[in-house]
Protein backbone atom coordinates (compact mmCIF):
# COMPACT_ATOMS: atom_id res chain seq x y z
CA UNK A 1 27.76 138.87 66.97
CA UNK A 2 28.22 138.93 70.62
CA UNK A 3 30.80 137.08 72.58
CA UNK A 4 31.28 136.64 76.71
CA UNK A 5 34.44 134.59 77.47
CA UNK A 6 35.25 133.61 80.98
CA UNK A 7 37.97 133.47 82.36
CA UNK A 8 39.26 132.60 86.40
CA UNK A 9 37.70 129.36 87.83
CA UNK A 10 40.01 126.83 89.18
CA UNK A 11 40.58 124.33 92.08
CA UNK A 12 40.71 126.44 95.45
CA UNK A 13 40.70 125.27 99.22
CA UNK A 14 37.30 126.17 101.30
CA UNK A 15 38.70 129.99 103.04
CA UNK A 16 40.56 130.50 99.52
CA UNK A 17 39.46 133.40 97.21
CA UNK A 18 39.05 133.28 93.12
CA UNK A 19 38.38 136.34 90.98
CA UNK A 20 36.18 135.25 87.69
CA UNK A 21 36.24 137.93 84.78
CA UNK A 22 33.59 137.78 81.77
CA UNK A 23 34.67 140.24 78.53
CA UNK A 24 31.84 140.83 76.33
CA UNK A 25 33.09 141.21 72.68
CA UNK A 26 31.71 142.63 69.38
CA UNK A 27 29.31 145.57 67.55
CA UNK A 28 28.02 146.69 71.05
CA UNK A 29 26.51 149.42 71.82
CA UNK A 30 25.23 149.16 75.62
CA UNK A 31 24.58 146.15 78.14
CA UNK A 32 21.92 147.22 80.48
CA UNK A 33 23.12 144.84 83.22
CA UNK A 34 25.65 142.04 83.65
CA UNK A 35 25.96 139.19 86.16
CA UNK A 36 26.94 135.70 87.31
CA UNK A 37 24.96 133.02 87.90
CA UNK A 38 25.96 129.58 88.86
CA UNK A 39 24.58 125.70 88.77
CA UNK A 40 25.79 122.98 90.56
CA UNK A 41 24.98 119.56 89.73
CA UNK A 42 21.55 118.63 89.64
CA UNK A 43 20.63 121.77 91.11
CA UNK A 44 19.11 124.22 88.94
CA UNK A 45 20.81 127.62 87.83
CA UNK A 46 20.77 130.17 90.12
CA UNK A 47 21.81 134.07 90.61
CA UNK A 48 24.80 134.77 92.52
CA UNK A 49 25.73 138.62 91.51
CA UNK A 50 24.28 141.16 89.19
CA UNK A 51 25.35 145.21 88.29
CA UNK A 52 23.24 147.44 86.06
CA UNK A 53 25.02 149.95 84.04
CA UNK A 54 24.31 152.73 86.78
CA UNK A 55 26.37 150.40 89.41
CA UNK A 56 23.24 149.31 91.82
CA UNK A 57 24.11 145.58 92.85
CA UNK A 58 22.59 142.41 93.73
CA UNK A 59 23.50 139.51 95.55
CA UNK A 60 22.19 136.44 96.69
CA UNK A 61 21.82 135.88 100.25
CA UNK A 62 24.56 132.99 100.23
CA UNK A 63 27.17 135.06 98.93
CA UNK A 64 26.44 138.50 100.77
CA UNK A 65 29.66 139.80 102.14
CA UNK A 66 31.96 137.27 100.90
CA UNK A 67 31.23 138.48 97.36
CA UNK A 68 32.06 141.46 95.38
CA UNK A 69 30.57 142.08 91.67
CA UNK A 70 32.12 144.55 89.66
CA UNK A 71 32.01 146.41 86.17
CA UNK A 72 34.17 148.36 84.10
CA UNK A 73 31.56 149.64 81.55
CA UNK A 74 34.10 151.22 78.99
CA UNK A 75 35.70 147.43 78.56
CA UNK A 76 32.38 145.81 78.79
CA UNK A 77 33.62 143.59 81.54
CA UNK A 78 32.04 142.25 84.88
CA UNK A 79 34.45 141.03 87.29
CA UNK A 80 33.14 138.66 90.54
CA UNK A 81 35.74 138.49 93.70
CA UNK A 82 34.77 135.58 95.80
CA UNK A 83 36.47 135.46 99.55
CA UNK A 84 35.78 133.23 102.27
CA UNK A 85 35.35 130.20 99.38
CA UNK A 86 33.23 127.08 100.64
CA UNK A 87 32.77 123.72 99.39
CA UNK A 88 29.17 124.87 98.21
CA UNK A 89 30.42 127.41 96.09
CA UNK A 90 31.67 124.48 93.68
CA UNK A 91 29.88 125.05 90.67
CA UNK A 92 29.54 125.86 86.64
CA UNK A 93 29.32 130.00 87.16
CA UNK A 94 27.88 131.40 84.02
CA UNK A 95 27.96 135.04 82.97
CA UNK A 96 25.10 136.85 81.70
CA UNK A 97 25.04 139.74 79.76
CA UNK A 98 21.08 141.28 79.83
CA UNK A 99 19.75 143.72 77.14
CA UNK A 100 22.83 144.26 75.25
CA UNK A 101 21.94 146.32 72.13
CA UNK A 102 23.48 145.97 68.92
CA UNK A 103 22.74 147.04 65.19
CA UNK A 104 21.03 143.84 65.57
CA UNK A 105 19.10 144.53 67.69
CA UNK A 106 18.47 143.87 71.79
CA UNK A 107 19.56 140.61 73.36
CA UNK A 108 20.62 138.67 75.94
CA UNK A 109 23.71 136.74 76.51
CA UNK A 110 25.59 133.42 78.23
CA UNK A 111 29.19 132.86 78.75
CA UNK A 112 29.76 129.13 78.07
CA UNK A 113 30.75 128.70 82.08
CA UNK A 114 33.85 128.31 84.10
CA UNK A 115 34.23 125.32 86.60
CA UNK A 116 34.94 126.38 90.24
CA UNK A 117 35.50 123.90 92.64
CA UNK A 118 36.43 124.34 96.34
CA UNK A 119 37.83 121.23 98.05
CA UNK A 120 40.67 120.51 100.14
């Protein structure tokens, strides 16, 4: 069985910076790619980072340069470093694991979400 707790979100002023971490637990063997994804309310779920094992990222275009994704594959752990924080970056941010294989088998994954909230 395959865990992904968050951890990170919080309250932060628009300019402030939060660092979200997602630790993928149990039998696992490899996790072909790893990300964060976020949904505001009643807006629908959208990609904000991703990293494949190999360390080729992708961003969306709202976040580009204010955002930094990053994985330490040995702890099976994605990391996201947001700078430069604005109000509509306030959001649930979800963590995805993709293709993790197990002796189960090959699955994906979802963190159960971490509020973020920039406000002053």
């Amino acid at each position: 069985q395959v865990r992904l707790v968050e951890s990170g979100g919080g309250l932060v002023q628009p300019g402030g910076s939060l660092r979200l971490s997602c630790a993928a637990s149990g039998s696992i063997f490899s996790i072909a790619a790893m990300g964060w994804y976020r949904q505001a309310p009643g807006k629908q779920r959208e990609l904000v980072a991703a990293i494949i094992s190999g360390g080729r990222t992708n961003y969306a275009d709202s976040v580009k340069g204010r955002f930094t994704i990053s994985r330490n594959n040995a702890k099976n752990t994605v990391y996201l470093q947001m700078n430069s924080l604005k109000p509509e970056d306030t959001a649930v941010y979800y963590c995805n694991a993709e293709r993790v294989r197990t002796v189960a088998g090959v699955y994906d994954y979802w963190g159960q979400g971490t509020q973020v909230t920039v406000s002053s």
